[in-house]
Protein backbone atom coordinates (compact mmCIF):
# COMPACT_ATOMS: atom_id res chain seq x y z
CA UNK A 1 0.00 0.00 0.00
CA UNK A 2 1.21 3.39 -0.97
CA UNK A 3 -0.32 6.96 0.30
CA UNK A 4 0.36 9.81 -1.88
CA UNK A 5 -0.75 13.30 -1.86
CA UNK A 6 -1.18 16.00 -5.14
CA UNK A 7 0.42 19.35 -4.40
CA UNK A 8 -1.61 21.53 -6.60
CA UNK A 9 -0.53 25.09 -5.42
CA UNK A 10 2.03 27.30 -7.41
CA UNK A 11 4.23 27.85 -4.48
CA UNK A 12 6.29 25.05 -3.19
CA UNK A 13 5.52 25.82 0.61
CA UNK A 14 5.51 22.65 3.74
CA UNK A 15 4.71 24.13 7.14
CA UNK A 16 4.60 22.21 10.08
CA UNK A 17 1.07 21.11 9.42
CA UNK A 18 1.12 19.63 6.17
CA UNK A 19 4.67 18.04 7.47
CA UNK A 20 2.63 16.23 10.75
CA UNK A 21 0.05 15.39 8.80
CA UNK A 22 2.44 13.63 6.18
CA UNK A 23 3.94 11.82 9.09
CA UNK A 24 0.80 10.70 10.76
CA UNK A 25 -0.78 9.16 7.49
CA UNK A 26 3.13 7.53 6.11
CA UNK A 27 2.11 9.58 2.92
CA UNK A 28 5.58 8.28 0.76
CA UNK A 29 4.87 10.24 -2.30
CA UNK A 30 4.23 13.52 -3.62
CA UNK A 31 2.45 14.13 -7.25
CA UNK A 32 3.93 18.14 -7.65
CA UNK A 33 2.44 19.88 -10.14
CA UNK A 34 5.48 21.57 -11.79
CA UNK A 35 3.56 24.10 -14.77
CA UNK A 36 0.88 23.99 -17.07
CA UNK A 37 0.86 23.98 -20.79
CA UNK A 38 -1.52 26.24 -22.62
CA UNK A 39 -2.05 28.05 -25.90
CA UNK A 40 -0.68 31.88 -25.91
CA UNK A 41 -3.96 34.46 -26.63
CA UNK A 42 -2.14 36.11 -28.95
CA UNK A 43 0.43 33.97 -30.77
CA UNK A 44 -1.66 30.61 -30.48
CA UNK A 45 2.12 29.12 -29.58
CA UNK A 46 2.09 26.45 -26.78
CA UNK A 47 3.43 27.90 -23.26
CA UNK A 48 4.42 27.16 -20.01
CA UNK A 49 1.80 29.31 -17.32
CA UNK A 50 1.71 29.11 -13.42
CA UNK A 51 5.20 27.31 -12.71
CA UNK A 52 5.71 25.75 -9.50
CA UNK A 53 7.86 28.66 -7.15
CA UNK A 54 10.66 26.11 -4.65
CA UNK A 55 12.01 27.55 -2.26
CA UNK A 56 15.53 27.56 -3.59
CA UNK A 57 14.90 29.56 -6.93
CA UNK A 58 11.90 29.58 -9.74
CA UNK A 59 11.83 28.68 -13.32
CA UNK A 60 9.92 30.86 -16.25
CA UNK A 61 10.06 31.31 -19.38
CA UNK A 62 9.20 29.44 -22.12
CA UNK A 63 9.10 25.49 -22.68
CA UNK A 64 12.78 25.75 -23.90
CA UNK A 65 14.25 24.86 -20.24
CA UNK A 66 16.78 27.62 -18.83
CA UNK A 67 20.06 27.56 -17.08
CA UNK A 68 20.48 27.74 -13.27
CA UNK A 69 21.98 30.39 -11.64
CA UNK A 70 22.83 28.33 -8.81
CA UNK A 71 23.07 24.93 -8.03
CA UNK A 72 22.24 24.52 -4.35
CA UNK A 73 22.57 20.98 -2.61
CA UNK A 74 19.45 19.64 -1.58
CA UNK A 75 18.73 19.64 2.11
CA UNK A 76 17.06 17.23 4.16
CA UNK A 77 13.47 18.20 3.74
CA UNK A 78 10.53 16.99 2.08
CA UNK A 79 11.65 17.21 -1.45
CA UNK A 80 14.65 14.89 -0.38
CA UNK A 81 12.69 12.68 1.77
CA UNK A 82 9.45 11.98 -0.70
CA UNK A 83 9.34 10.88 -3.70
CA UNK A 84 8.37 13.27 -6.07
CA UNK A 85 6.68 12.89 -9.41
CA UNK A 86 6.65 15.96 -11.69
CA UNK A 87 2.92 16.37 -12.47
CA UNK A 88 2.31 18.62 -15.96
CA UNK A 89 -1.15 19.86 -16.95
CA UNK A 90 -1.96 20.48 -20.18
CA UNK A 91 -5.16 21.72 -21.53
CA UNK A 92 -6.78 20.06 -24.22
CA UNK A 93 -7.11 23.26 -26.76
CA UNK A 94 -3.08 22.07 -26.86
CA UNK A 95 -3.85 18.92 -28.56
CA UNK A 96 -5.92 20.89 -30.96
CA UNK A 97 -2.70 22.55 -32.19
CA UNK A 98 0.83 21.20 -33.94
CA UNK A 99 2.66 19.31 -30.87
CA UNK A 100 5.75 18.64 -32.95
CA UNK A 101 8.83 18.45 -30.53
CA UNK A 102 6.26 19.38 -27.20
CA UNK A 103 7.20 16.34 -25.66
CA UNK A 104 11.03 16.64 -25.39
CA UNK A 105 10.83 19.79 -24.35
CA UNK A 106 8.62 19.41 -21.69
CA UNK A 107 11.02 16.61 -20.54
CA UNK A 108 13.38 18.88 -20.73
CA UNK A 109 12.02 21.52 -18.72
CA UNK A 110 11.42 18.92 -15.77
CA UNK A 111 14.46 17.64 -15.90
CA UNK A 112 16.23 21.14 -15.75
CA UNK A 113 13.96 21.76 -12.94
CA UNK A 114 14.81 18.83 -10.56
CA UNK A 115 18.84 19.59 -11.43
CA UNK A 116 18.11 23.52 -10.68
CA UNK A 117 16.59 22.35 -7.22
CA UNK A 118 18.06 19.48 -6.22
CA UNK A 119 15.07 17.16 -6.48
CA UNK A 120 16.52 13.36 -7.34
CA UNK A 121 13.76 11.14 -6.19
CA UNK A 122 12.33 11.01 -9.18
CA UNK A 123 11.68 7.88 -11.23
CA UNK A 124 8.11 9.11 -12.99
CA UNK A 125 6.53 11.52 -14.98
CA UNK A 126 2.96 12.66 -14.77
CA UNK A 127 0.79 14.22 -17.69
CA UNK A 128 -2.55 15.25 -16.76
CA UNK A 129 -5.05 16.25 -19.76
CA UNK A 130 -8.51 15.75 -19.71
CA UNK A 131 -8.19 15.00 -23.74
CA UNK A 132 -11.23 13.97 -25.54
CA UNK A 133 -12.62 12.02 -28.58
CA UNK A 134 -11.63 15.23 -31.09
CA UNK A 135 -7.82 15.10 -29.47
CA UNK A 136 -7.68 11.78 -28.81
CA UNK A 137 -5.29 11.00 -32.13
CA UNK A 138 -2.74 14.29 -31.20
CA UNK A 139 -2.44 13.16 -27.12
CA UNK A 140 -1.43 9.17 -28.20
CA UNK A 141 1.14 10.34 -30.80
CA UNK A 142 2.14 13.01 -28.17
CA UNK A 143 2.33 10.10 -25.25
CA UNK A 144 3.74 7.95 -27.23
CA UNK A 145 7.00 9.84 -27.95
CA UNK A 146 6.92 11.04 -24.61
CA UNK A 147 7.21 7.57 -23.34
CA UNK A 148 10.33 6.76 -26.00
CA UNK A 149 11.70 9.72 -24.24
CA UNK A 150 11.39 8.86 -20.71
CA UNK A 151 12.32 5.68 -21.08
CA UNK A 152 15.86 6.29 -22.62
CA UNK A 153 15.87 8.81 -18.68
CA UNK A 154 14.84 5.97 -16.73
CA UNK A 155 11.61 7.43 -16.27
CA UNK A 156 8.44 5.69 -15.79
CA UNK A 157 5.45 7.83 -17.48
CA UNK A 158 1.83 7.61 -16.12
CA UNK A 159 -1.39 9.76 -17.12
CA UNK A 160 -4.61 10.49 -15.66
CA UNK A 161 -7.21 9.03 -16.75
CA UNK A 162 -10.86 10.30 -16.18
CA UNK A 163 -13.94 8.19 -15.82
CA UNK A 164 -15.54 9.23 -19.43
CA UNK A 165 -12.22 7.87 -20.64
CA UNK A 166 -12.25 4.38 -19.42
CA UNK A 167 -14.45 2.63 -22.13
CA UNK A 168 -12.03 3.75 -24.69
CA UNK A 169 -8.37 2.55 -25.45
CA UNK A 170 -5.73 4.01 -23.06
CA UNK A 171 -2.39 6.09 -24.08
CA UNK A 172 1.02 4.78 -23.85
CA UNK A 173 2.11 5.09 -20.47
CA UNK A 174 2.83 2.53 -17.91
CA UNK A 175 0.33 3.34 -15.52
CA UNK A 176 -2.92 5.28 -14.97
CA UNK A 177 -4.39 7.55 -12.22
CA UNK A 178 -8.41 6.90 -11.88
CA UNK A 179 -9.32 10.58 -11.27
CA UNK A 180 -12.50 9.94 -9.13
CA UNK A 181 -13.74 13.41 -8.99
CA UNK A 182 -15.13 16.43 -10.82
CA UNK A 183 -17.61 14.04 -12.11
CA UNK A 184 -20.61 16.76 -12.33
CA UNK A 185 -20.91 19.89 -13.49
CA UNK A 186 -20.74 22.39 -11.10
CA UNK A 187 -22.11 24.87 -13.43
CA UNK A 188 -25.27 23.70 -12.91
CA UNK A 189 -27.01 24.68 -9.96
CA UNK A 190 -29.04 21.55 -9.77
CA UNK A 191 -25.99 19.38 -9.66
CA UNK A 192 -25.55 19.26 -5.78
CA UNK A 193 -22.52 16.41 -6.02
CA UNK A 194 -20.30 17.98 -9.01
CA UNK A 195 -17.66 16.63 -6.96
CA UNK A 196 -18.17 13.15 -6.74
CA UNK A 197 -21.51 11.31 -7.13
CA UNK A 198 -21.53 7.49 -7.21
CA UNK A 199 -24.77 7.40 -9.40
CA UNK A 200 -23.03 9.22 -12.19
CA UNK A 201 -19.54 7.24 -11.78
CA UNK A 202 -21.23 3.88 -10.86
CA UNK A 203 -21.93 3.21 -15.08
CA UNK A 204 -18.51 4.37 -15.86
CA UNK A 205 -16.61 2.18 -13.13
CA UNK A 206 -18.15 -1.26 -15.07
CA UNK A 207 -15.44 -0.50 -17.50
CA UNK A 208 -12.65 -0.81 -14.87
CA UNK A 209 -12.10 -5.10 -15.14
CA UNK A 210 -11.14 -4.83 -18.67
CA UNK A 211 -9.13 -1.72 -18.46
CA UNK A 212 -5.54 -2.55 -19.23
CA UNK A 213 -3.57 -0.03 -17.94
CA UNK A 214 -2.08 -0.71 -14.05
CA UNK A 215 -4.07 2.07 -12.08
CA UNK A 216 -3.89 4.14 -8.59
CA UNK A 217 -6.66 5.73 -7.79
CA UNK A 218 -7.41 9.21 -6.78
CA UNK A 219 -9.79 11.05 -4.34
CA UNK A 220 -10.89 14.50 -3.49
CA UNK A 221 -11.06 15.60 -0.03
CA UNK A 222 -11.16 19.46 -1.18
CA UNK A 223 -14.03 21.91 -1.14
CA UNK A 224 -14.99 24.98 -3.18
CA UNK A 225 -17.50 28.09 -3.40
CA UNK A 226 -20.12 28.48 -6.69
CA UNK A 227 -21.28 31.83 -7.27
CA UNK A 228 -24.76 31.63 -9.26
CA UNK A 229 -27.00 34.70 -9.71
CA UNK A 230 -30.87 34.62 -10.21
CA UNK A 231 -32.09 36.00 -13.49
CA UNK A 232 -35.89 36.32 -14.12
CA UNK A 233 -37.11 36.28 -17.69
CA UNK A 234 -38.98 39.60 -18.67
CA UNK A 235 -42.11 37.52 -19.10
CA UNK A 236 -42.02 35.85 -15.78
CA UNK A 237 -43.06 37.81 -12.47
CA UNK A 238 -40.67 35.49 -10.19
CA UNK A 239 -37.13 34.60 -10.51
CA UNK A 240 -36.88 31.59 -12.44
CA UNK A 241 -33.11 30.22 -13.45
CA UNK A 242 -29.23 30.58 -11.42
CA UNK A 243 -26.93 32.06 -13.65
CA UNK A 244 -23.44 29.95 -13.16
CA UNK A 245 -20.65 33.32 -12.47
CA UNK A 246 -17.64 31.47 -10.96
CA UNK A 247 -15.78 29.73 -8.96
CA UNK A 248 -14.46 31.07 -5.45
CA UNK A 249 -11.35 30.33 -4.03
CA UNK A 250 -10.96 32.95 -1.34
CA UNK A 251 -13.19 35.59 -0.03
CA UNK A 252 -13.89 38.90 -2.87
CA UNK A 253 -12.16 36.51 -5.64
CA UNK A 254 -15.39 37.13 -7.52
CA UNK A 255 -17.29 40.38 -7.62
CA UNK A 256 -20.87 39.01 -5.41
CA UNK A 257 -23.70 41.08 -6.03
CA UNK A 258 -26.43 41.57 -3.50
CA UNK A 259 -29.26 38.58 -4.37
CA UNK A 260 -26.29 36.42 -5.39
CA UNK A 261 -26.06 32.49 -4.35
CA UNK A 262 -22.67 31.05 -2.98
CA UNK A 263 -22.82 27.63 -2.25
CA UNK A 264 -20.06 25.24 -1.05
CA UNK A 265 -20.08 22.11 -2.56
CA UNK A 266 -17.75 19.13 -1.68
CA UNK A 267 -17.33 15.42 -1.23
CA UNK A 268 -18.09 13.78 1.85
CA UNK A 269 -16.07 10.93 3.75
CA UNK A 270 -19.22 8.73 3.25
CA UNK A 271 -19.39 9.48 -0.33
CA UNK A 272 -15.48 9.10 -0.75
CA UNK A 273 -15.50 6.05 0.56
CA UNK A 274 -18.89 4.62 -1.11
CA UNK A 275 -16.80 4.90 -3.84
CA UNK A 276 -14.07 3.11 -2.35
CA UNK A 277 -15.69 0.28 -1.51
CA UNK A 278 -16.56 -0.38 -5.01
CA UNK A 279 -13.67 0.34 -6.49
CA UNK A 280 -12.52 -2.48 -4.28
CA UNK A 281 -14.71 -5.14 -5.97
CA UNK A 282 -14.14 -4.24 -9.34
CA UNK A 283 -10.66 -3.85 -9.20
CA UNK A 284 -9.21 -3.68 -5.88
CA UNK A 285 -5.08 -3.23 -7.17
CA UNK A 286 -6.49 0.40 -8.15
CA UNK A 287 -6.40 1.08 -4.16
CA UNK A 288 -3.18 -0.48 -3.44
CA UNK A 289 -2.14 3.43 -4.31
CA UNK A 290 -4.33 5.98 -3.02
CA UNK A 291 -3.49 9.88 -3.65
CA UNK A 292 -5.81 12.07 -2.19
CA UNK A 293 -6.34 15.39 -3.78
CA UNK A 294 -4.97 17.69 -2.59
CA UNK A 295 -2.57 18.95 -0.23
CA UNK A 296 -3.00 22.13 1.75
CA UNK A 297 -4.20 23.48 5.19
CA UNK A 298 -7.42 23.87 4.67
CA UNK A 299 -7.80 20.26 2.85
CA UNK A 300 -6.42 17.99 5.57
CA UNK A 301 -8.64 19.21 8.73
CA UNK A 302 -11.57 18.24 6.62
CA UNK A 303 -11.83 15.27 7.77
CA UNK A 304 -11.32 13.16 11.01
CA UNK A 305 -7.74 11.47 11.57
CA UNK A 306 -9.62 8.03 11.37
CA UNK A 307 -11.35 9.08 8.36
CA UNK A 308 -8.35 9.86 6.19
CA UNK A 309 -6.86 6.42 7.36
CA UNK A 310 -9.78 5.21 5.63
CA UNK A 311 -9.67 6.29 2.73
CA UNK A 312 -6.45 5.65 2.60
CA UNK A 313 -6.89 1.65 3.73
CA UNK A 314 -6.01 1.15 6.60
């Protein structure tokens, strides 16, 4: 059994909480998400946006990777105690676009980065994109030589892999990451479990026994704030439809108007580990990894010590 954590935030920061909690719940490995990949506004080129900040220095820029000013030894901290697995998001308007040489330099980019901060537990790569049946062709070609690549570094290479995805043939990787949340849509108003809702993943998990791919499974214990706003139509004396306006992070993120609708919506330790459960009779080596998703302050006092050990199986 492995416990892992995602670390999601653009600034590398452990404080003593997140370090007990680590240490109370023998979480081994950290999933860091190190930058995302996105399509410029304005040139349509493919670029690096919200890179990871250490501690020690930060890389920016573009994909091409940079040279260090400083090489500083590593200390003894998390990022030499953990293993670490460089975690790149890339949204799927990239795949819509010519990928030609992405892959090596996004390899690249990581690898500069662990030599630039002394990260050296690392023995896999992580590409999470939500790609679909339009980008499907462009994100296998793009795994694919991604996978050459790694390879010839040692480097195992795993993707995410979301529930809608499962039916469907999976990407050249050695491994997958079940994603077991954001199953709704929490644009909707009427969608009180956008988080996680076993009667909409319950269809999709059937497909699990045949998938081929080794898997570790994922699971939210985060929380977040919709903003919706009631509109009437000009024909209709009472208020009749919420108006989706955003998502809120943080207090005054979001403009709120008087009249406006926040709710909080989140997945529950009951519903987490509903979901668990059946993941354990369907294919019960997706649990033998559990990452929980993700790692910050507010995240691990969600639930009770117990509950975390859990969901995590034990």
């Amino acid at each position: 059994m492995t416990n892992a954590m995602y670390y999601w935030s653009t600034t590398f920061d452990i404080d003593s909480a997140k370090t007990l909690f680590m240490q109370q719940h023998n979480v081994q490995k950290l999933y860091i998400r190190y930058f995302d990949v996105i399509v410029d506004d304005g040139t349509g080129e493919l670029m690096p946006n919200a890179s990871i900040r250490f501690p020690v220095s930060r890389e920016e820029g573009n994909l091409e990777p940079s040279h260090p000013r400083t090489s500083v030894p590593q200390k003894e901290n998390i990022l030499g105690e953990k293993e670490i697995v460089p975690t790149i998001f890339i949204v799927n308007d990239v795949m819509r676009k010519n990928t030609d040489g992405l892959a090596e330099k996004i390899l690249k980019r990581v690898m500069q980065m662990n030599e630039t901060h002394g990260i050296k537990n690392v023995h896999e790569l992580q590409i999470d994109c939500d790609w679909s049946v339009k980008t499907r062709q462009r994100f296998f070609v793009f795994m694919k030589e991604l996978h050459q690549l790694a390879q010839k570094e040692g480097l195992r290479l795993s993707a995410t892999i979301r529930l809608h995805q499962l039916s469907q043939k999976p990407p050249s990787c050695d491994r997958g990451i079940l994603m077991m949340y954001n199953t709704g849509d929490f644009s909707n108003f009427d969608d009180e479990h956008p988080i996680l809702d076993m009667q909409v993943a319950g269809p999709y998990l059937q497909h699990l026994k045949n998938y081929s791919l080794p898997l570790a499974t994922a699971y939210p214990i985060f929380a977040y704030d919709v903003v919706f706003r009631k509109f009437s139509h000009p024909r209709t004396p009472a208020p009749s439809k919420y108006i989706y306006i955003g998502l809120q992070h943080f207090d005054g993120e979001i403009p709120v108007m008087a009249g406006d609708t926040i709710v909080r919506r989140f997945a529950s330790f009951d519903e987490v580990m509903q979901v668990r459960r059946a993941i354990d009779k369907l294919r019960p080596d997706a649990n033998r990894e559990v990452i929980l998703f993700d790692l910050n302050n507010t995240n691990i006092t969600r639930f009770k010590h117990n509950e975390y050990e859990e969901i995590f199986g034990h």
